[in-house]
PDB file of N, CA and C in Angstrom:
ATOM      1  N   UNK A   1      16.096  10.809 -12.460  1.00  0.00           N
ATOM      2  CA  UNK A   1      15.161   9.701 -12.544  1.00  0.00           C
ATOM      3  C   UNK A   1      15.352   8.737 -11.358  1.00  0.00           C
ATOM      4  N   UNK A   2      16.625   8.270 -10.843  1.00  0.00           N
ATOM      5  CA  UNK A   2      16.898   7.541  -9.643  1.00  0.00           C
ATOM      6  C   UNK A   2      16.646   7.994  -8.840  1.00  0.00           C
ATOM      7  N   UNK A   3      16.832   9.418  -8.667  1.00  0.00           N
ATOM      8  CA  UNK A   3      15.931  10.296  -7.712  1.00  0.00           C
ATOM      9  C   UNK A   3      14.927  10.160  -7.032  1.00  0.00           C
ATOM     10  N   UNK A   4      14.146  10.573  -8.025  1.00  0.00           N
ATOM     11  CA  UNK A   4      12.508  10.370  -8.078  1.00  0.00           C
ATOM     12  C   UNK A   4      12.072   9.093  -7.699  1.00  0.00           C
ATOM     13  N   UNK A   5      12.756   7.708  -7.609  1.00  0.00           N
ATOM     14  CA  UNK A   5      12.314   6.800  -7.517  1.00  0.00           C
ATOM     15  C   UNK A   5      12.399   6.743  -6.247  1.00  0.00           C
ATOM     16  N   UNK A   6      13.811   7.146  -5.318  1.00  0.00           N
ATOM     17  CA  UNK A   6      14.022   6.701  -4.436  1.00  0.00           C
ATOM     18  C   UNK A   6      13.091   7.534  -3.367  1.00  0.00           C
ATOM     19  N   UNK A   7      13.150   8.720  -3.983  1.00  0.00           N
ATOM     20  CA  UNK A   7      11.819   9.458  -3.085  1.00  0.00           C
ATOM     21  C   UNK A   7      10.272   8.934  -3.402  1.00  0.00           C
ATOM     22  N   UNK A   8      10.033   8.226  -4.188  1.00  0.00           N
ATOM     23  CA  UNK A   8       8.698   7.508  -4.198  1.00  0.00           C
ATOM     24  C   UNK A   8       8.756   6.576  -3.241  1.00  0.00           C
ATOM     25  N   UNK A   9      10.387   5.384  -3.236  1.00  0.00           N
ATOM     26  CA  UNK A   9      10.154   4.515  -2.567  1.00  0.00           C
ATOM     27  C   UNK A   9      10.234   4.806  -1.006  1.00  0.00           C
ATOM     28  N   UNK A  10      11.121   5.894  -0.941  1.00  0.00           N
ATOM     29  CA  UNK A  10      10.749   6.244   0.465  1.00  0.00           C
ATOM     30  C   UNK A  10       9.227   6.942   1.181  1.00  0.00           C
ATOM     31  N   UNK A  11       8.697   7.406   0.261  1.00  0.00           N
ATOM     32  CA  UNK A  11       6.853   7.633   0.928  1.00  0.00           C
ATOM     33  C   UNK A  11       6.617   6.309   0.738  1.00  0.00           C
ATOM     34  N   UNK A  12       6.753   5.542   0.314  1.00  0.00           N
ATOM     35  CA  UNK A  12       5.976   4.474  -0.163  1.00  0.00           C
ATOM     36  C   UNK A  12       6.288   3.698   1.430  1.00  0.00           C
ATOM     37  N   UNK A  13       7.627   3.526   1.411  1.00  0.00           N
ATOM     38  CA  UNK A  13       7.671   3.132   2.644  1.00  0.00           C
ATOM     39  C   UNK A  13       7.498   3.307   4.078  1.00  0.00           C
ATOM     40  N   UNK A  14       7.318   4.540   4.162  1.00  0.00           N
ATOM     41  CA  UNK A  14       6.840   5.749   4.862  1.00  0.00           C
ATOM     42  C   UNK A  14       4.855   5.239   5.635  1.00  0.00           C
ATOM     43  N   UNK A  15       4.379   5.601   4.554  1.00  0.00           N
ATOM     44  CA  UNK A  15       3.032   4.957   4.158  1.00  0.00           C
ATOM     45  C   UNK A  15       2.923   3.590   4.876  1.00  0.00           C
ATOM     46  N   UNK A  16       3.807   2.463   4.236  1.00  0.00           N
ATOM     47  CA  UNK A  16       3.673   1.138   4.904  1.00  0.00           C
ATOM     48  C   UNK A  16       3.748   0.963   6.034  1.00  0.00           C
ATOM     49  N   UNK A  17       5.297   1.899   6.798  1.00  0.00           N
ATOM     50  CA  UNK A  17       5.275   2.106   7.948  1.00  0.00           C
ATOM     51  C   UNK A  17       4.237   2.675   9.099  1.00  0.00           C
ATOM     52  N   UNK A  18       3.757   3.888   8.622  1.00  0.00           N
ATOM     53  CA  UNK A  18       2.666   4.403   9.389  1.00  0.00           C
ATOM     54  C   UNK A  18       1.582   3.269   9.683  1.00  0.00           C
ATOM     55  N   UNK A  19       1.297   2.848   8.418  1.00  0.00           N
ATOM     56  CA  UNK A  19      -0.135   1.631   8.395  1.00  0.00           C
ATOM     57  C   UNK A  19       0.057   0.006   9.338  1.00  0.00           C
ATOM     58  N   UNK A  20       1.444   0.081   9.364  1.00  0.00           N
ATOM     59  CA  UNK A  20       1.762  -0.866  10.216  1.00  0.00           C
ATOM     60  C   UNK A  20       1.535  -0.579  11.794  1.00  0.00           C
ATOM     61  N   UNK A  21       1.957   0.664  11.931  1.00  0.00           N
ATOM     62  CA  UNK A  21       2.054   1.300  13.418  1.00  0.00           C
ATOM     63  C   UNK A  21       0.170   1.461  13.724  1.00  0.00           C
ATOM     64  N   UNK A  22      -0.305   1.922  13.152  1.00  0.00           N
ATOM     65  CA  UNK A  22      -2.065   1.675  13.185  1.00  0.00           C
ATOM     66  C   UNK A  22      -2.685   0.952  13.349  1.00  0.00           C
ATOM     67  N   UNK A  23      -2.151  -0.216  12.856  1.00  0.00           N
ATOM     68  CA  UNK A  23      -2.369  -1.879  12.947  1.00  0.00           C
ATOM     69  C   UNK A  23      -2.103  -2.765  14.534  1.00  0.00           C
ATOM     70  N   UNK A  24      -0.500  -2.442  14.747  1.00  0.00           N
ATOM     71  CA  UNK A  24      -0.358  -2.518  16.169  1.00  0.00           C
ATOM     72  C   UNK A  24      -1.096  -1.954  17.234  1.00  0.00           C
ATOM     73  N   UNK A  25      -1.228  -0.737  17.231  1.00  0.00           N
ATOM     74  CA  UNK A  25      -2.471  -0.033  18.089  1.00  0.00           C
ATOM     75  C   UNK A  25      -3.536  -0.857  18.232  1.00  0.00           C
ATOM     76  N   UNK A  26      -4.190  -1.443  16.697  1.00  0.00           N
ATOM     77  CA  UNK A  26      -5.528  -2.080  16.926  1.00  0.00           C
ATOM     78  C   UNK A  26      -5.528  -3.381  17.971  1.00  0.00           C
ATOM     79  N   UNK A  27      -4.636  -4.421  17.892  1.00  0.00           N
ATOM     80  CA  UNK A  27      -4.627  -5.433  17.917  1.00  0.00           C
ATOM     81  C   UNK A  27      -4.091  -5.459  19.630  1.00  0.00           C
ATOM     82  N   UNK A  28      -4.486  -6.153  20.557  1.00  0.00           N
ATOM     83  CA  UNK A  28      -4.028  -6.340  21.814  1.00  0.00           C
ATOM     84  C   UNK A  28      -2.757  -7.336  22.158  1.00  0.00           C
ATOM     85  N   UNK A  29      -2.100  -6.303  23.044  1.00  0.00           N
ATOM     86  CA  UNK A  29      -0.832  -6.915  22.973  1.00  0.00           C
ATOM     87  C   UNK A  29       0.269  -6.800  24.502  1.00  0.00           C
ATOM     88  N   UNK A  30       0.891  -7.134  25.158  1.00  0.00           N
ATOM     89  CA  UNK A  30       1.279  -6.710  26.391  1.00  0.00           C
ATOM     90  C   UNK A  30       2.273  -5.563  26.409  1.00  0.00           C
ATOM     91  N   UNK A  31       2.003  -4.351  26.916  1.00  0.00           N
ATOM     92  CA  UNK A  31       2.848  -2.920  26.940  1.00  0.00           C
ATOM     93  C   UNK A  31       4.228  -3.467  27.151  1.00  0.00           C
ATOM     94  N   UNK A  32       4.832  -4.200  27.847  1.00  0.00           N
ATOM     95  CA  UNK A  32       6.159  -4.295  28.102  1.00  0.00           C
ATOM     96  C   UNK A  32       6.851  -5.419  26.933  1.00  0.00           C
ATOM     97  N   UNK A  33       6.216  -5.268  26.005  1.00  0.00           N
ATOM     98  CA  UNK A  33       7.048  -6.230  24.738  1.00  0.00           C
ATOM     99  C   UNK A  33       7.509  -5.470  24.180  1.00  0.00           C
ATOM    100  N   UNK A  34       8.401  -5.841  23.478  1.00  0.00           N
ATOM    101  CA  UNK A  34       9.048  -5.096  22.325  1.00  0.00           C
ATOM    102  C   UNK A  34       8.011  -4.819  21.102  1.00  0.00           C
ATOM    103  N   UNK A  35       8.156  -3.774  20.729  1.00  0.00           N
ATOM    104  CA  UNK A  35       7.342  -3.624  18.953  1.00  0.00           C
ATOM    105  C   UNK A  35       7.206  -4.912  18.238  1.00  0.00           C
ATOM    106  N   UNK A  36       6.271  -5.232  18.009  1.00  0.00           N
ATOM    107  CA  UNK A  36       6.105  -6.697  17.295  1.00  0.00           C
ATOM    108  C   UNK A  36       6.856  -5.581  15.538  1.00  0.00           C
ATOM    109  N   UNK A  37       7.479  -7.180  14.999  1.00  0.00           N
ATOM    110  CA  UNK A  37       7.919  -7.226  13.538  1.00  0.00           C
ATOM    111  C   UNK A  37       6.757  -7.003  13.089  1.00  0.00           C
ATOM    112  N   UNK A  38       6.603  -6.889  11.318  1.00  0.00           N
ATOM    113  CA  UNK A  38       5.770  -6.963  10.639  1.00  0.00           C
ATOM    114  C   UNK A  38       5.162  -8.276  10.741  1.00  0.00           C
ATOM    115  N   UNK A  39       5.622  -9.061  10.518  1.00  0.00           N
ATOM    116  CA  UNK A  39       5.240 -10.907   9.940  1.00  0.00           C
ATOM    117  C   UNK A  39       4.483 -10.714  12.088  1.00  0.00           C
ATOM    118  N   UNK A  40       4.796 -10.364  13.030  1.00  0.00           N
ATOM    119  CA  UNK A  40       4.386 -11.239  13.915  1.00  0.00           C
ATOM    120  C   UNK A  40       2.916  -9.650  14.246  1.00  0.00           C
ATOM    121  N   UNK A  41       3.185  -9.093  13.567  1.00  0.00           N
ATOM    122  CA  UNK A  41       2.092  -7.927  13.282  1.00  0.00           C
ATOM    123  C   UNK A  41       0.680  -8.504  13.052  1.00  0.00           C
ATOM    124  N   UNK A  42       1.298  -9.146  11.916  1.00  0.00           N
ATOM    125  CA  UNK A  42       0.512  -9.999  10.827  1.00  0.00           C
ATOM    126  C   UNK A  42      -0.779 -11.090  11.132  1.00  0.00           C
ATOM    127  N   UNK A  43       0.477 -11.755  12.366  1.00  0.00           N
ATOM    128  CA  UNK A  43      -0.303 -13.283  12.315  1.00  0.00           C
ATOM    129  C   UNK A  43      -0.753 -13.040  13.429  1.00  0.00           C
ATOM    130  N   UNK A  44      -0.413 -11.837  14.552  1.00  0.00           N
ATOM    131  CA  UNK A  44      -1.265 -11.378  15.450  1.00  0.00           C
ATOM    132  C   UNK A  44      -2.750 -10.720  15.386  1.00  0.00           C
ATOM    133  N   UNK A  45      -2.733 -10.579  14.036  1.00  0.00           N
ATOM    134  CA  UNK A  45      -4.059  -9.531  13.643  1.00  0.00           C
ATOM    135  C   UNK A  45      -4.895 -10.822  13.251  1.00  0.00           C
ATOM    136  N   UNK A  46      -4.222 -11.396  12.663  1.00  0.00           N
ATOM    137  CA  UNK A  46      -5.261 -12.698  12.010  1.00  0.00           C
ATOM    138  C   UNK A  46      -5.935 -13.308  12.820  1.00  0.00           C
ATOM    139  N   UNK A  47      -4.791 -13.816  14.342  1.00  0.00           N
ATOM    140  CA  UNK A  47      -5.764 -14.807  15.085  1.00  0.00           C
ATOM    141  C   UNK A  47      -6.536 -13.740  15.729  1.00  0.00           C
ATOM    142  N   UNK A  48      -6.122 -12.457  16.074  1.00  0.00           N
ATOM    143  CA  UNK A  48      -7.357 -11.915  17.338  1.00  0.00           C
ATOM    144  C   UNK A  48      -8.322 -11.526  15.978  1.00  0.00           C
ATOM    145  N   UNK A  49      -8.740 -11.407  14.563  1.00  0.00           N
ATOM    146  CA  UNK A  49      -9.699 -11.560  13.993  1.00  0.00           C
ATOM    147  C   UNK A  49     -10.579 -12.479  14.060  1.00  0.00           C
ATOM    148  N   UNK A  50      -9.668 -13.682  13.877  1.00  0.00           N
ATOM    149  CA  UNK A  50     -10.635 -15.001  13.828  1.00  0.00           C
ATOM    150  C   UNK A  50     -11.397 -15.529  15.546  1.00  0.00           C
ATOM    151  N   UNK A  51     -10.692 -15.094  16.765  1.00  0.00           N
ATOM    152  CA  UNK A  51     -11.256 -14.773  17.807  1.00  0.00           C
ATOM    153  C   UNK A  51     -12.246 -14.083  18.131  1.00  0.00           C
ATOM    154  N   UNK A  52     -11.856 -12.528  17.443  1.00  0.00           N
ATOM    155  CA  UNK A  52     -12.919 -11.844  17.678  1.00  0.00           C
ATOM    156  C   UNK A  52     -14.554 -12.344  16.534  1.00  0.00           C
ATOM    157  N   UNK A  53     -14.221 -13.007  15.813  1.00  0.00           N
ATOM    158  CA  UNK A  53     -14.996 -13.728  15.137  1.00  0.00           C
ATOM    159  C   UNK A  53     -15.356 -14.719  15.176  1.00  0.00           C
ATOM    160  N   UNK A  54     -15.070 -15.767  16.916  1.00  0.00           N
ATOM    161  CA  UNK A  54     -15.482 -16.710  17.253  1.00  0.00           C
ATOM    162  C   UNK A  54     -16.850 -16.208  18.386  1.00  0.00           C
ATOM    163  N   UNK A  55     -16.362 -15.413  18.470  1.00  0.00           N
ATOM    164  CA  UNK A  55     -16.811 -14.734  19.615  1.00  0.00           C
ATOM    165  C   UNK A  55     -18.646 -14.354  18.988  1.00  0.00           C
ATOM    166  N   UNK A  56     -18.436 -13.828  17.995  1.00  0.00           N
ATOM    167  CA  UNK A  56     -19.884 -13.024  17.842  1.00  0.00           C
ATOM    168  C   UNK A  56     -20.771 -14.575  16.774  1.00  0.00           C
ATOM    169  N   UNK A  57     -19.950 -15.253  17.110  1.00  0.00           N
ATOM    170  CA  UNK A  57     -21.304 -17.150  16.057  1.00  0.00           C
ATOM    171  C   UNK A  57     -21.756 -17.349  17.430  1.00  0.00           C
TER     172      UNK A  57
END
């Protein structure tokens, strides 16, 4: 049963991971940085949303 969990939580995390790495791709960013964290993933996607959504009013 601990098993099973820990292999759920590892796709699970697996999953999060991939979707994070997809996310970075989208969002523009300078090649010579380091991998943005999650949290700076995050608040990077938000403002170039709300940019790219200043853009088209």
């Amino acid at each position: 049963q601990r098993r099973a969990a820990n292999i759920r939580e590892r796709k699970r995390m697996s999953h999060l991971n991939e979707a994070f790495d997809g996310l970075r791709k989208k969002v523009p960013t300078f090649a010579y940085e380091k991998k943005l964290s999650r949290i700076e993933t995050l608040k990077l996607a938000v403002t170039y949303i709300k940019f790219m959504s200043d853009l088209i009013k």
